[in-house]
PDB file of N, CA and C in Angstrom:
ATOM      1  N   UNK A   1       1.972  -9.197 -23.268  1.00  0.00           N
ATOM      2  CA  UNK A   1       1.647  -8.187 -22.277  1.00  0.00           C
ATOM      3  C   UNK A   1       1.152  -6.944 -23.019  1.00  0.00           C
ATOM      4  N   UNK A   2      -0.241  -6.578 -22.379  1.00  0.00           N
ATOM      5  CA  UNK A   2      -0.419  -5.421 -23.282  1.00  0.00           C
ATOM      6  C   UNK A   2       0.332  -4.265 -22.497  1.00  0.00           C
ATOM      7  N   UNK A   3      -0.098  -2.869 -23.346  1.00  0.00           N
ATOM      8  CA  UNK A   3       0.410  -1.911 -23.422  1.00  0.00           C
ATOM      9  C   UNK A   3       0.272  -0.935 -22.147  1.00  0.00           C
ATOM     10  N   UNK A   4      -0.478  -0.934 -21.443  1.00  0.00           N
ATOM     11  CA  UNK A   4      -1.019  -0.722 -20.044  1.00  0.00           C
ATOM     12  C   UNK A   4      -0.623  -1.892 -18.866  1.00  0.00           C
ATOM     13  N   UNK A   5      -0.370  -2.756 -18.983  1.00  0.00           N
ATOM     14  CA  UNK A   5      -0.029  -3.731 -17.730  1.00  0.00           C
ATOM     15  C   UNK A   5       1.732  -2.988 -17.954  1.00  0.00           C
ATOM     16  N   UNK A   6       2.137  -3.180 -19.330  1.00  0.00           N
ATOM     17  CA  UNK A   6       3.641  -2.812 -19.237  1.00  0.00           C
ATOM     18  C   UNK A   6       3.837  -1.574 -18.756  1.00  0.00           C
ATOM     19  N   UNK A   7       3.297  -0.415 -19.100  1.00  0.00           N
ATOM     20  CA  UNK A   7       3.611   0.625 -18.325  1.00  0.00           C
ATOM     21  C   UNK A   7       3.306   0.618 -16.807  1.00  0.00           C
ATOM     22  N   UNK A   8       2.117  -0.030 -15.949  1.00  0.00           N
ATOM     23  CA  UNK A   8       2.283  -0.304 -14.992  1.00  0.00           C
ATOM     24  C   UNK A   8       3.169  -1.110 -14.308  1.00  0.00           C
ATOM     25  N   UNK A   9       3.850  -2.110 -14.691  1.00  0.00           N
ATOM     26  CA  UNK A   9       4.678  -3.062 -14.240  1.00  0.00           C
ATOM     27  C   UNK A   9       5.926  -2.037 -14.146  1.00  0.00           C
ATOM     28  N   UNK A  10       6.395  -1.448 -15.037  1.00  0.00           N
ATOM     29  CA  UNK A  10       8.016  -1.328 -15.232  1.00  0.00           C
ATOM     30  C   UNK A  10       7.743   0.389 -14.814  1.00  0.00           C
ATOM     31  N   UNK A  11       6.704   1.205 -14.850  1.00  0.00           N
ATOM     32  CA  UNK A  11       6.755   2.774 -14.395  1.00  0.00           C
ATOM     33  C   UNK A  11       6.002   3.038 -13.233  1.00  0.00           C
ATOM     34  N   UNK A  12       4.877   2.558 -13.222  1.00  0.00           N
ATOM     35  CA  UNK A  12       4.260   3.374 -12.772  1.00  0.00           C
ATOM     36  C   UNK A  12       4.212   2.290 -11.210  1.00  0.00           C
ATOM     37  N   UNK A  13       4.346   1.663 -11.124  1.00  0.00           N
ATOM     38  CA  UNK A  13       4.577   0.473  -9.690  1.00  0.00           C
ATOM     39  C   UNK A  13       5.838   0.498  -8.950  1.00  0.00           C
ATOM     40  N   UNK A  14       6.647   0.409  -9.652  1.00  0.00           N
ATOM     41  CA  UNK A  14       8.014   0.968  -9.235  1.00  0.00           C
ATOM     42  C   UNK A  14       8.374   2.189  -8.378  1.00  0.00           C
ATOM     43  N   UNK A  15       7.568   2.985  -9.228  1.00  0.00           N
ATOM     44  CA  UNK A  15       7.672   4.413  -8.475  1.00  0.00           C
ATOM     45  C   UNK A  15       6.585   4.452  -7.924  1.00  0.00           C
ATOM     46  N   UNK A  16       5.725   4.197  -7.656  1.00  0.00           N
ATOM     47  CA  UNK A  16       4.724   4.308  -6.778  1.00  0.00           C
ATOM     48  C   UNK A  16       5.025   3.333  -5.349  1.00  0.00           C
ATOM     49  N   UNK A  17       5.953   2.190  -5.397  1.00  0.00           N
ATOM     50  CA  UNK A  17       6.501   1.333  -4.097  1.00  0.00           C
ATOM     51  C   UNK A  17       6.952   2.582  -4.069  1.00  0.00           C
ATOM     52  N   UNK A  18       8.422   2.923  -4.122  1.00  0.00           N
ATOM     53  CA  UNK A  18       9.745   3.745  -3.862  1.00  0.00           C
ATOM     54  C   UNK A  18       9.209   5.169  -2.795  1.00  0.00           C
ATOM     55  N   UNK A  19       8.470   5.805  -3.481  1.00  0.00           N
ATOM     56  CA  UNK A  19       7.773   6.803  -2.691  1.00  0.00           C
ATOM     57  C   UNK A  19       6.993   6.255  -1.207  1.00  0.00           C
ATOM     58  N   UNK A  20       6.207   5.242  -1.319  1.00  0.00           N
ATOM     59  CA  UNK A  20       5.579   4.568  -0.260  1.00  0.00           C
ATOM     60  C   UNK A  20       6.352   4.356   0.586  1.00  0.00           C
ATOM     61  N   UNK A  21       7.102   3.575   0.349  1.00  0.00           N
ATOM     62  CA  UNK A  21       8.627   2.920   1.271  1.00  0.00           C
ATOM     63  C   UNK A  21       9.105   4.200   2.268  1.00  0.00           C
ATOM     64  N   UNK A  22       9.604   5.070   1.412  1.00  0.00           N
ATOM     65  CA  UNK A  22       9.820   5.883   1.774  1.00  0.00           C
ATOM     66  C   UNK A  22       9.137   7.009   2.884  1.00  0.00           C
ATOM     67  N   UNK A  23       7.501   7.545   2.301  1.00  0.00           N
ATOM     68  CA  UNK A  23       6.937   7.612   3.327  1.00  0.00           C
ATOM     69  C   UNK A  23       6.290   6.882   4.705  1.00  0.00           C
ATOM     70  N   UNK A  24       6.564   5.668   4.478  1.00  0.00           N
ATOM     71  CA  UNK A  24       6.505   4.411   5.750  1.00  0.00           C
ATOM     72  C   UNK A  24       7.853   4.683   6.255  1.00  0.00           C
ATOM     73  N   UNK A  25       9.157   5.264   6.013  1.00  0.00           N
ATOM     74  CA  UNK A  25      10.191   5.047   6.736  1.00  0.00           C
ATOM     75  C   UNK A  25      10.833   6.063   6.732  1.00  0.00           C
ATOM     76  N   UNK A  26      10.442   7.163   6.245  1.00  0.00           N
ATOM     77  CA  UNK A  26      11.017   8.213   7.028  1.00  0.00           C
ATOM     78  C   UNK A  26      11.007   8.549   8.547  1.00  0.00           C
ATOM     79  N   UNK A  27      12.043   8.948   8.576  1.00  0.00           N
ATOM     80  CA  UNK A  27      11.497   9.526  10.380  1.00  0.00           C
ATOM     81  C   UNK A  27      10.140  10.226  10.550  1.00  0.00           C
ATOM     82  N   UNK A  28       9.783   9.922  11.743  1.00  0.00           N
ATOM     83  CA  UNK A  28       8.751  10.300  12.183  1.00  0.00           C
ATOM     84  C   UNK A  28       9.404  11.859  12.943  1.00  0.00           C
ATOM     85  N   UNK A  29       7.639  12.661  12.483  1.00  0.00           N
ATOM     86  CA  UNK A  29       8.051  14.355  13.358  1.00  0.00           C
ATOM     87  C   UNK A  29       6.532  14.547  14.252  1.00  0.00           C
ATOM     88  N   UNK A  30       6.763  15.032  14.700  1.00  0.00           N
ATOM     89  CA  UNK A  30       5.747  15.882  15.865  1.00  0.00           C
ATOM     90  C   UNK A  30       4.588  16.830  14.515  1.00  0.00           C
ATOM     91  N   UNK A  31       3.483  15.826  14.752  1.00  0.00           N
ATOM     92  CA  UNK A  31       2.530  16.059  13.848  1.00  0.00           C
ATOM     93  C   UNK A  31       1.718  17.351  14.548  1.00  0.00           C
ATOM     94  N   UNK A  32       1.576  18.383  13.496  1.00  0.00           N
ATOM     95  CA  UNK A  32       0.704  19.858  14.071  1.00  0.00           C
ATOM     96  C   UNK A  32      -0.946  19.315  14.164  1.00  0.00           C
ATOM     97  N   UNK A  33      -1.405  19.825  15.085  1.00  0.00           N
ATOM     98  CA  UNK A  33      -2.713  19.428  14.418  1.00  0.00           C
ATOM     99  C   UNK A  33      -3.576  20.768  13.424  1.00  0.00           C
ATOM    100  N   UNK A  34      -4.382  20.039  12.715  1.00  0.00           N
ATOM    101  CA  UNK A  34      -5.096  20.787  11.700  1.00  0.00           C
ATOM    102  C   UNK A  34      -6.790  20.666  12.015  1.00  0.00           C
ATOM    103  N   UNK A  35      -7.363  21.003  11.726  1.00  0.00           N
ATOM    104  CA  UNK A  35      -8.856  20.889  11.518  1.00  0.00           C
ATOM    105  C   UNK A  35      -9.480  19.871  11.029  1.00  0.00           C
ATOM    106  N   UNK A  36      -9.124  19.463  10.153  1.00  0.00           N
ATOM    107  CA  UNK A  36      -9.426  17.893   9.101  1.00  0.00           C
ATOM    108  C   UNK A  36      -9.048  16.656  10.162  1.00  0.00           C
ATOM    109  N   UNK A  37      -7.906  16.429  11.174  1.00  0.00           N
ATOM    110  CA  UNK A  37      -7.396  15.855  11.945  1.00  0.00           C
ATOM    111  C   UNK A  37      -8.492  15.076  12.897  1.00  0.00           C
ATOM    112  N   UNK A  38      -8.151  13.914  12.939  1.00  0.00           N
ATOM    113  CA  UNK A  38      -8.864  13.300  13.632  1.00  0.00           C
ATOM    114  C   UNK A  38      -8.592  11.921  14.228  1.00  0.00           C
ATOM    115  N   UNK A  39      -8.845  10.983  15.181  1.00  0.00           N
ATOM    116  CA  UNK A  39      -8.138   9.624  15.897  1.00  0.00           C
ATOM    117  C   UNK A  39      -8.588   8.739  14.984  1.00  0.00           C
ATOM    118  N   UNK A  40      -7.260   8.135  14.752  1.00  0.00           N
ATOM    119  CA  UNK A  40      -7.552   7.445  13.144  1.00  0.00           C
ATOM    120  C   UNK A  40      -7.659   7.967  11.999  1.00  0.00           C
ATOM    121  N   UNK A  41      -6.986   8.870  11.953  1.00  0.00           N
ATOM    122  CA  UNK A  41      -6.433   9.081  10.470  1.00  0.00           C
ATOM    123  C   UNK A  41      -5.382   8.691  10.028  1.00  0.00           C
ATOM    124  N   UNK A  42      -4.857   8.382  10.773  1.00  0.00           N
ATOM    125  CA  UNK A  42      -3.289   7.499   9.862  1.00  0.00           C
ATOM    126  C   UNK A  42      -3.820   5.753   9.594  1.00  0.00           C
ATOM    127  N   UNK A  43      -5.161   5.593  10.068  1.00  0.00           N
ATOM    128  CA  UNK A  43      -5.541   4.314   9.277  1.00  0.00           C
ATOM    129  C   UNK A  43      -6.116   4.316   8.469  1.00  0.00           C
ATOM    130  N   UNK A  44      -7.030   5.556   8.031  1.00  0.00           N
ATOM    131  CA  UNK A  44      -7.552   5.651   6.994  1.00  0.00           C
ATOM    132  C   UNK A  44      -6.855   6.061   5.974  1.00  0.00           C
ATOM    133  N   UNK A  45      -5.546   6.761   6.324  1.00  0.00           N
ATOM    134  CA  UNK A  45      -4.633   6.937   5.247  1.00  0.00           C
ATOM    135  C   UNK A  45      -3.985   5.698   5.131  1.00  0.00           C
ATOM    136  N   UNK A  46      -3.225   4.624   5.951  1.00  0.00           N
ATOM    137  CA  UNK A  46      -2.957   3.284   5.556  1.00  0.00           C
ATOM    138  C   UNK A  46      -3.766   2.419   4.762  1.00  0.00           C
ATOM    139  N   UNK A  47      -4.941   2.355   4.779  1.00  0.00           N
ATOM    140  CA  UNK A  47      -5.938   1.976   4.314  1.00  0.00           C
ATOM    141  C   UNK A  47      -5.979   2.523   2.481  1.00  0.00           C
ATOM    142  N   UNK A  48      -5.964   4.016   2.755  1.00  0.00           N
ATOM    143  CA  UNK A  48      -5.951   4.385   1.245  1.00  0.00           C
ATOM    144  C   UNK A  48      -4.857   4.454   0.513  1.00  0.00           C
ATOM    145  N   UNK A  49      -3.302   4.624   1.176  1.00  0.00           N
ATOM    146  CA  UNK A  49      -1.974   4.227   0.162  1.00  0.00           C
ATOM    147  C   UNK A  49      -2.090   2.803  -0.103  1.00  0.00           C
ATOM    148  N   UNK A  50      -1.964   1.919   0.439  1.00  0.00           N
ATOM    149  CA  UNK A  50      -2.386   0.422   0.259  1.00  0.00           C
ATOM    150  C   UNK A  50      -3.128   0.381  -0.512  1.00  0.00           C
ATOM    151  N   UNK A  51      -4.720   0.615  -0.368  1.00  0.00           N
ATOM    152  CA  UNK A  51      -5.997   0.342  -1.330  1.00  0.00           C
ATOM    153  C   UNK A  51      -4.674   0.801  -3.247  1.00  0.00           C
ATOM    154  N   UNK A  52      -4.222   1.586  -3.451  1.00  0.00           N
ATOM    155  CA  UNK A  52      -3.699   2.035  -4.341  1.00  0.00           C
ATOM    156  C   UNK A  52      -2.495   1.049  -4.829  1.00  0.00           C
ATOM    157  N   UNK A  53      -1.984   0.940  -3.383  1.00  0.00           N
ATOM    158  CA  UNK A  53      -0.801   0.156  -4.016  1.00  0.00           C
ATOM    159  C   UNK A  53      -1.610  -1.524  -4.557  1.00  0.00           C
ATOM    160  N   UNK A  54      -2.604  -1.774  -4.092  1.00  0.00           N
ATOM    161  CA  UNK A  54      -3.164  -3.103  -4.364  1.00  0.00           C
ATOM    162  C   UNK A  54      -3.662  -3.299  -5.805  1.00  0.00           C
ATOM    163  N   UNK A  55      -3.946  -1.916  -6.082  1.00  0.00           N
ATOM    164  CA  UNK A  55      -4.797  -1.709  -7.415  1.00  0.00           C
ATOM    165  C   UNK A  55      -3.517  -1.719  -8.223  1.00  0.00           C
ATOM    166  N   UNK A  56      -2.848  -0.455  -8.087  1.00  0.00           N
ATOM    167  CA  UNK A  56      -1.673  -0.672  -9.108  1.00  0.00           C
ATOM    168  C   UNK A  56      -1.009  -1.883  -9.452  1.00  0.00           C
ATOM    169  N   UNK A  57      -0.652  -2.839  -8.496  1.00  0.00           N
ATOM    170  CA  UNK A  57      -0.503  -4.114  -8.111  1.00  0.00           C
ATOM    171  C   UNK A  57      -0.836  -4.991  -9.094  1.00  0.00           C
ATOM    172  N   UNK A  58      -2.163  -4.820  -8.977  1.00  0.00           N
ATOM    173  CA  UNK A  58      -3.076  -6.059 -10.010  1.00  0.00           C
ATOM    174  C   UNK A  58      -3.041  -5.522 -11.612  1.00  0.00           C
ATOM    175  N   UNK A  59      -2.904  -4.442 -11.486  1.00  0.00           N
ATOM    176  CA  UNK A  59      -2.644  -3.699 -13.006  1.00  0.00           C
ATOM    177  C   UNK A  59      -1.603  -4.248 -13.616  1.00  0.00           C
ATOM    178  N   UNK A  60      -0.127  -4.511 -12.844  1.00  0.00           N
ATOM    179  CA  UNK A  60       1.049  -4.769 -13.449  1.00  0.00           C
ATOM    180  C   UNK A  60       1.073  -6.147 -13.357  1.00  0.00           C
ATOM    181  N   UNK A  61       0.305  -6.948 -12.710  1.00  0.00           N
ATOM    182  CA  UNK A  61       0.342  -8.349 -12.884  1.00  0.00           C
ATOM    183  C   UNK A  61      -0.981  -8.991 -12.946  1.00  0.00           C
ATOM    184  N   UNK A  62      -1.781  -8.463 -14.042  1.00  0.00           N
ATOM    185  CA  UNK A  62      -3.297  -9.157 -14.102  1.00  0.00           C
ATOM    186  C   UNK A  62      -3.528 -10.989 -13.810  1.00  0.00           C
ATOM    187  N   UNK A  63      -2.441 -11.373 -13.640  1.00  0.00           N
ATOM    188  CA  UNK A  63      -2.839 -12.828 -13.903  1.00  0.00           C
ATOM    189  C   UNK A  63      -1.846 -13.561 -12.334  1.00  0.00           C
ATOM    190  N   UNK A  64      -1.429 -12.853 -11.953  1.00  0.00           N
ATOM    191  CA  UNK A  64      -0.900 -13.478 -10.445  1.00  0.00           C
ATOM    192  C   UNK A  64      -2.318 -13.991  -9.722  1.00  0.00           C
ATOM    193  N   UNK A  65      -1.938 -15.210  -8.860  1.00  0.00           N
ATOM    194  CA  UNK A  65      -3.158 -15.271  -8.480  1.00  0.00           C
ATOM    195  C   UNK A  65      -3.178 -14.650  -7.097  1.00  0.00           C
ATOM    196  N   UNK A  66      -4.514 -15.092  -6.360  1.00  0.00           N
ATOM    197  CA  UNK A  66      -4.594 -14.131  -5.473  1.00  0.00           C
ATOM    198  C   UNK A  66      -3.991 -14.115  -4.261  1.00  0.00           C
ATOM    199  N   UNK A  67      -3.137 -15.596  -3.610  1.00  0.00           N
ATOM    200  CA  UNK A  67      -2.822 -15.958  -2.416  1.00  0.00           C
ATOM    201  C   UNK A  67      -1.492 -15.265  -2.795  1.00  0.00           C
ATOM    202  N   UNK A  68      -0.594 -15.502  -4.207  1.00  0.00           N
ATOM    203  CA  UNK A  68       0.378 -14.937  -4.370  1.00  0.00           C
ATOM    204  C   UNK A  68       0.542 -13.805  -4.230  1.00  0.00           C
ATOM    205  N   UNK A  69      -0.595 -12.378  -4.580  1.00  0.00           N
ATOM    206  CA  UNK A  69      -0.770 -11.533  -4.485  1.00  0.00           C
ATOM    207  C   UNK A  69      -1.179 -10.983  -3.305  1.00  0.00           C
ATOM    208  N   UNK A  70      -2.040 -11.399  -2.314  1.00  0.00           N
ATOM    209  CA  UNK A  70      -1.781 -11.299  -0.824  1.00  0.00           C
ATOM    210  C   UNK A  70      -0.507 -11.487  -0.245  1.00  0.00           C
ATOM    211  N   UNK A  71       0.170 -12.381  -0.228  1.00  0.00           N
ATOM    212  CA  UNK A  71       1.325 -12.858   0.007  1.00  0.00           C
ATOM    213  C   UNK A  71       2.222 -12.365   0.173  1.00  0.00           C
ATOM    214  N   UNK A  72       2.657 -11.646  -0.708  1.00  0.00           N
ATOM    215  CA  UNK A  72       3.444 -10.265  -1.427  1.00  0.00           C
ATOM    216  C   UNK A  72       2.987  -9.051  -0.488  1.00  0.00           C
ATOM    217  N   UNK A  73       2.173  -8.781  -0.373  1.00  0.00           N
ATOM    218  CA  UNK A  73       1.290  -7.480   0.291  1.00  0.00           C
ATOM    219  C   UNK A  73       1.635  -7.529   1.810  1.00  0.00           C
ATOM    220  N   UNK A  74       1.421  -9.109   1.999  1.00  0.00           N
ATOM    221  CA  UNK A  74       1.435  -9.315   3.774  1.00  0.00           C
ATOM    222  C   UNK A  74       2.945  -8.575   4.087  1.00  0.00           C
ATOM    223  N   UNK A  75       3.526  -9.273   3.626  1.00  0.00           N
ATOM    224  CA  UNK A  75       5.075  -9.827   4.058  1.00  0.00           C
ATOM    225  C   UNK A  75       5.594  -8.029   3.588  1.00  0.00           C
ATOM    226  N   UNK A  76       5.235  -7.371   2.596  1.00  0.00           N
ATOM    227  CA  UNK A  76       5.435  -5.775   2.459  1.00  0.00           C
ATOM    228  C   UNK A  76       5.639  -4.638   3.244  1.00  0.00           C
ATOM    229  N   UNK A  77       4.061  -4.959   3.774  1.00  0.00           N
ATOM    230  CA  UNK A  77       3.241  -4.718   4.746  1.00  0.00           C
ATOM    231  C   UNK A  77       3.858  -5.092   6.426  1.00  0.00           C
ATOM    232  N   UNK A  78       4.314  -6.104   6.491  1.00  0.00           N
ATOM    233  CA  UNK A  78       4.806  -6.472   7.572  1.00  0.00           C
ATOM    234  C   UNK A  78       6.191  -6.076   7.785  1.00  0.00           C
ATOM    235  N   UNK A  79       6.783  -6.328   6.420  1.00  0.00           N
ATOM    236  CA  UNK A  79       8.231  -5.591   6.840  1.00  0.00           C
ATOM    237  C   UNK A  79       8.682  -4.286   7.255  1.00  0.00           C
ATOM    238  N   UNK A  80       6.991  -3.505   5.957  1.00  0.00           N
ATOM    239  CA  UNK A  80       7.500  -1.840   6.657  1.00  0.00           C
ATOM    240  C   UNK A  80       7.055  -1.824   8.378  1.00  0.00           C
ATOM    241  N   UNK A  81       6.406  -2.395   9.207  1.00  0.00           N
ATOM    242  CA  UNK A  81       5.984  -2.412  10.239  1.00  0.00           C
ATOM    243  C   UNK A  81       7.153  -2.603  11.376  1.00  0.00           C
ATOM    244  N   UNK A  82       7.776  -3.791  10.620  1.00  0.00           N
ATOM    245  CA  UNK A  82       8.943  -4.468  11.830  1.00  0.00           C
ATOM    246  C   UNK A  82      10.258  -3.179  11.061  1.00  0.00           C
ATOM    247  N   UNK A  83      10.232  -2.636  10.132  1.00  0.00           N
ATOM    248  CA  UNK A  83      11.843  -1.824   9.858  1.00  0.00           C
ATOM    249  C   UNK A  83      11.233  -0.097  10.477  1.00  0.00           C
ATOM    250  N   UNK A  84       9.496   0.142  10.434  1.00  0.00           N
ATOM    251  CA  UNK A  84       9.189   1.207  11.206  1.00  0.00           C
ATOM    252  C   UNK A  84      10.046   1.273  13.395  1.00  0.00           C
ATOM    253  N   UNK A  85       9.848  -0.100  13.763  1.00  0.00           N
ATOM    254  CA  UNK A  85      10.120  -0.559  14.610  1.00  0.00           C
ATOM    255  C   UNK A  85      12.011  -0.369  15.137  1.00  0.00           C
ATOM    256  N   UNK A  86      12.303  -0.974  13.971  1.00  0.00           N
ATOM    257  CA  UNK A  86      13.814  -1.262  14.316  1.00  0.00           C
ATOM    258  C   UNK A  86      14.464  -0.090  14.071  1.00  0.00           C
ATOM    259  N   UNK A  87      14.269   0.784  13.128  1.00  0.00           N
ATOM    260  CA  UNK A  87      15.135   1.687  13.195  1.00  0.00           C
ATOM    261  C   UNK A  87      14.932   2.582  13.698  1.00  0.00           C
ATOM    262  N   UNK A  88      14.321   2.810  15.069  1.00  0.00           N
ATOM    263  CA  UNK A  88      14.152   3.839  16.217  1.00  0.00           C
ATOM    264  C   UNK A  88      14.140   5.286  15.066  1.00  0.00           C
ATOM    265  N   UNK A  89      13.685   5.578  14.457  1.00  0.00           N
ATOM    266  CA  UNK A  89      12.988   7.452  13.560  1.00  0.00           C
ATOM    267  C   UNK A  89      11.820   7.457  13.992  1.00  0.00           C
ATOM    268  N   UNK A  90      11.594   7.617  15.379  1.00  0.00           N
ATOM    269  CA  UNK A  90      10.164   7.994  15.948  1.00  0.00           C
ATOM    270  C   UNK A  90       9.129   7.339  15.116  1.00  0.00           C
ATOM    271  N   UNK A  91       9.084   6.013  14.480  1.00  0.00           N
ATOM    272  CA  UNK A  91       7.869   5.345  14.556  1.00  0.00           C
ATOM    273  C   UNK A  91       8.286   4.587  14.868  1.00  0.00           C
ATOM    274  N   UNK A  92       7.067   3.650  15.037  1.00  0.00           N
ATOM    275  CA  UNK A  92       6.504   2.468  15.915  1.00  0.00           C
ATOM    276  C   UNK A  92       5.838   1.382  14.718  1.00  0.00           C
ATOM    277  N   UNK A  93       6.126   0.251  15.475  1.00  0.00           N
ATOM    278  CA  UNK A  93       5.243  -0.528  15.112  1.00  0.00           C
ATOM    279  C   UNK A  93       3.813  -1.171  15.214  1.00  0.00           C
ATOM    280  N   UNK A  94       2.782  -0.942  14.444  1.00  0.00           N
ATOM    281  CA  UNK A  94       1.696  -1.223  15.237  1.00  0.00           C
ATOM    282  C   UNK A  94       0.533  -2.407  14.688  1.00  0.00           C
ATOM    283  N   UNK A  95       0.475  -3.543  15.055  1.00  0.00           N
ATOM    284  CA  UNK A  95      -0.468  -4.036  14.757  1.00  0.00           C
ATOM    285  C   UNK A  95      -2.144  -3.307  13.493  1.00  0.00           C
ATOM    286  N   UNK A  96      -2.674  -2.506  14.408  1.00  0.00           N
ATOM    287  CA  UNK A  96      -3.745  -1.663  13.749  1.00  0.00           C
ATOM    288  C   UNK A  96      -3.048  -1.410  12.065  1.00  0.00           C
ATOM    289  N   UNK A  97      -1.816  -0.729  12.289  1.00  0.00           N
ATOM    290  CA  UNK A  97      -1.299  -0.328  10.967  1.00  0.00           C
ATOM    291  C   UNK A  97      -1.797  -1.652   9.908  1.00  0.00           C
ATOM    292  N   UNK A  98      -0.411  -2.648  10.176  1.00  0.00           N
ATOM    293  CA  UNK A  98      -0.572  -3.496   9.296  1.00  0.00           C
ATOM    294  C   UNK A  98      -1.658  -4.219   8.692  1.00  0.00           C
ATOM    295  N   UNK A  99      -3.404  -3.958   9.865  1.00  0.00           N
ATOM    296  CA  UNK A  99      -4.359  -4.292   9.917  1.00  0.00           C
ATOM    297  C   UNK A  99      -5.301  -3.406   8.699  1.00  0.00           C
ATOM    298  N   UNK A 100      -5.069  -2.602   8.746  1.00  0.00           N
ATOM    299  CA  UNK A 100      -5.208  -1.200   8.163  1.00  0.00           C
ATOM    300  C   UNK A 100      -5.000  -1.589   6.393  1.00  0.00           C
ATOM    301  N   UNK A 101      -3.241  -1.772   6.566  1.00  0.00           N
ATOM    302  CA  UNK A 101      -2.670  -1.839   5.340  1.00  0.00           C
ATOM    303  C   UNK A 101      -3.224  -2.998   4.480  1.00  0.00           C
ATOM    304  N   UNK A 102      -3.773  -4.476   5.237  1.00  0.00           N
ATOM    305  CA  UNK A 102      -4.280  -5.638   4.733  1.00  0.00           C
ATOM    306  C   UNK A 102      -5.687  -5.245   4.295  1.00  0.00           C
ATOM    307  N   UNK A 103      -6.331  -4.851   4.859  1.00  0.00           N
ATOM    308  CA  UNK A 103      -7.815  -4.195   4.487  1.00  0.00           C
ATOM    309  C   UNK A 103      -7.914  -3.278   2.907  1.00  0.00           C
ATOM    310  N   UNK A 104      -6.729  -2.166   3.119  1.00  0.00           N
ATOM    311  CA  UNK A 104      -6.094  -1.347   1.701  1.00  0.00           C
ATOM    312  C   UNK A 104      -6.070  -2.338   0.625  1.00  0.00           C
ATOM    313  N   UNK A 105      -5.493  -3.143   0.778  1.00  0.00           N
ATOM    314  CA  UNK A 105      -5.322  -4.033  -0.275  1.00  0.00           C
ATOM    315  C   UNK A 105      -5.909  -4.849  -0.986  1.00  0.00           C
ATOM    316  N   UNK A 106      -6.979  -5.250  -0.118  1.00  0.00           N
ATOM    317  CA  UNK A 106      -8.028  -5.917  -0.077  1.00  0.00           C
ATOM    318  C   UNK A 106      -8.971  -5.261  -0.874  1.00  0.00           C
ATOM    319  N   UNK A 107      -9.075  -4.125  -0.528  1.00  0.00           N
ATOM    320  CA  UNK A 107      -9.363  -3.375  -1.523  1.00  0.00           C
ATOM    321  C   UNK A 107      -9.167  -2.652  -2.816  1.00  0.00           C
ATOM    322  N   UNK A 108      -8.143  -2.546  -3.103  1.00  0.00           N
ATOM    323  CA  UNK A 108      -7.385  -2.383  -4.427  1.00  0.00           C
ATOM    324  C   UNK A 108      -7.582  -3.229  -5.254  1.00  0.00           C
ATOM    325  N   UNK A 109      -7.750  -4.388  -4.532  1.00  0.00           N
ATOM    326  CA  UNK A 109      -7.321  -6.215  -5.070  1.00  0.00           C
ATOM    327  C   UNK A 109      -8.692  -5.713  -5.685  1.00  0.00           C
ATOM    328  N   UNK A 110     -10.464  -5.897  -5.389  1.00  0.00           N
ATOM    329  CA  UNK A 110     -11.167  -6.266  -5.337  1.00  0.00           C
ATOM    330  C   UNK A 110     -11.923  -4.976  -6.307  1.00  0.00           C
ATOM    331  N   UNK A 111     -11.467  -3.626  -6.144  1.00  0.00           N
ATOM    332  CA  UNK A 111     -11.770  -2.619  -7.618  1.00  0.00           C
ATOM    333  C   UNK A 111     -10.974  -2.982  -8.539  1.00  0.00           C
ATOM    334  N   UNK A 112      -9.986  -3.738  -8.783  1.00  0.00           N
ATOM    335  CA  UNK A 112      -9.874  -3.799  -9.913  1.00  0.00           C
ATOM    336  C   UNK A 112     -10.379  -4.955 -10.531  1.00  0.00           C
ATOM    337  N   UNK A 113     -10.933  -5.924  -9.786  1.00  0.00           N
ATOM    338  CA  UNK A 113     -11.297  -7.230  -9.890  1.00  0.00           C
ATOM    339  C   UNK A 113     -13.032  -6.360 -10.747  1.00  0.00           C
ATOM    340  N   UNK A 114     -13.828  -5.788 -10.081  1.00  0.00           N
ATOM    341  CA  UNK A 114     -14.716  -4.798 -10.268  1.00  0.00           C
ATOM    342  C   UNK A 114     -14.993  -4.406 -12.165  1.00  0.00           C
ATOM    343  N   UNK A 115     -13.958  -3.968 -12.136  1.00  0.00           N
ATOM    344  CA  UNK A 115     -13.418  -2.520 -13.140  1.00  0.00           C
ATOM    345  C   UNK A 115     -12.490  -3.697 -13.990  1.00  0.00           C
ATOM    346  N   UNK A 116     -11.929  -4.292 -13.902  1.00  0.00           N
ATOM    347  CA  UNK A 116     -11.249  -5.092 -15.490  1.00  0.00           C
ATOM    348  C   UNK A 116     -11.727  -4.994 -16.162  1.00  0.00           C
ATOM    349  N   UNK A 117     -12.817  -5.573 -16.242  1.00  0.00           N
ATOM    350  CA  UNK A 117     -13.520  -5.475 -18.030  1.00  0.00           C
ATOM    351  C   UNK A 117     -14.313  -4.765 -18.566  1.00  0.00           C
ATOM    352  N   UNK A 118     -14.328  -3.749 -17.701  1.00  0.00           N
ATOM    353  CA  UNK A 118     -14.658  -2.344 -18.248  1.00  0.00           C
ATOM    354  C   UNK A 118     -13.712  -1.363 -18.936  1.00  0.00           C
ATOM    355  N   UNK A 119     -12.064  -1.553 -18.647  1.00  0.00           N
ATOM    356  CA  UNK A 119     -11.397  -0.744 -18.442  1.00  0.00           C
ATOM    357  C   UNK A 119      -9.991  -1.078 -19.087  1.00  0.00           C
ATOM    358  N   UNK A 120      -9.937  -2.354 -18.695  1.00  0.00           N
ATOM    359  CA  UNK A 120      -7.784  -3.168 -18.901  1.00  0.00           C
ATOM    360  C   UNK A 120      -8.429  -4.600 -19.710  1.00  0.00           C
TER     361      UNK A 120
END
């Protein structure tokens, strides 16, 4: 394992789930609106924590293949959806989300697929 997959595997993935998790399951608050704000922005932000977590993903395990690595993502992805659900903190569960989050990944998956051998 080189020297970059290991720091991604054991630092930088770890803490990059933990924080995610976390912002998927905190309680939900009464969002202000801002100027930047717009319908569908929490998919384009699902879209872009995902896209990240997919990339980091493939960083710490260059050689998983890819159904395994979807796989992993779905079932992630799906759980924060159904534990957004169950534990009544003002979110919801929503289809779009998890739709959102599979697309993210998809994308992460596919820049680093891009960018390997330029880069790792």
């Amino acid at each position: 394992m080189d020297k970059i997959t290991h720091i991604f595997r054991y630092y930088v993935l770890p803490i990059y789930w933990a924080i995610l998790t976390y912002m998927l399951l905190k309680p939900g608050v009464e969002n202000k609106e801002y100027w930047f704000m717009f319908s569908g922005i929490d998919k384009i932000l699902h879209i872009s924590i995902f896209a990240l977590l997919g990339f980091v993903f493939r960083i710490g395990f260059p050689r998983m293949r890819f159904f395994t690595f979807f796989l992993i993502m779905f079932i992630y992805g799906l759980g924060t959806e159904i534990l957004q659900r169950e534990m009544h903190l003002g979110r919801s569960m929503e289809l779009l989300d998890l739709i959102a989050d599979l697309l993210g990944v998809l994308m992460g998956y596919y820049t680093y697929q891009k960018i390997k051998n330029d880069y790792f």
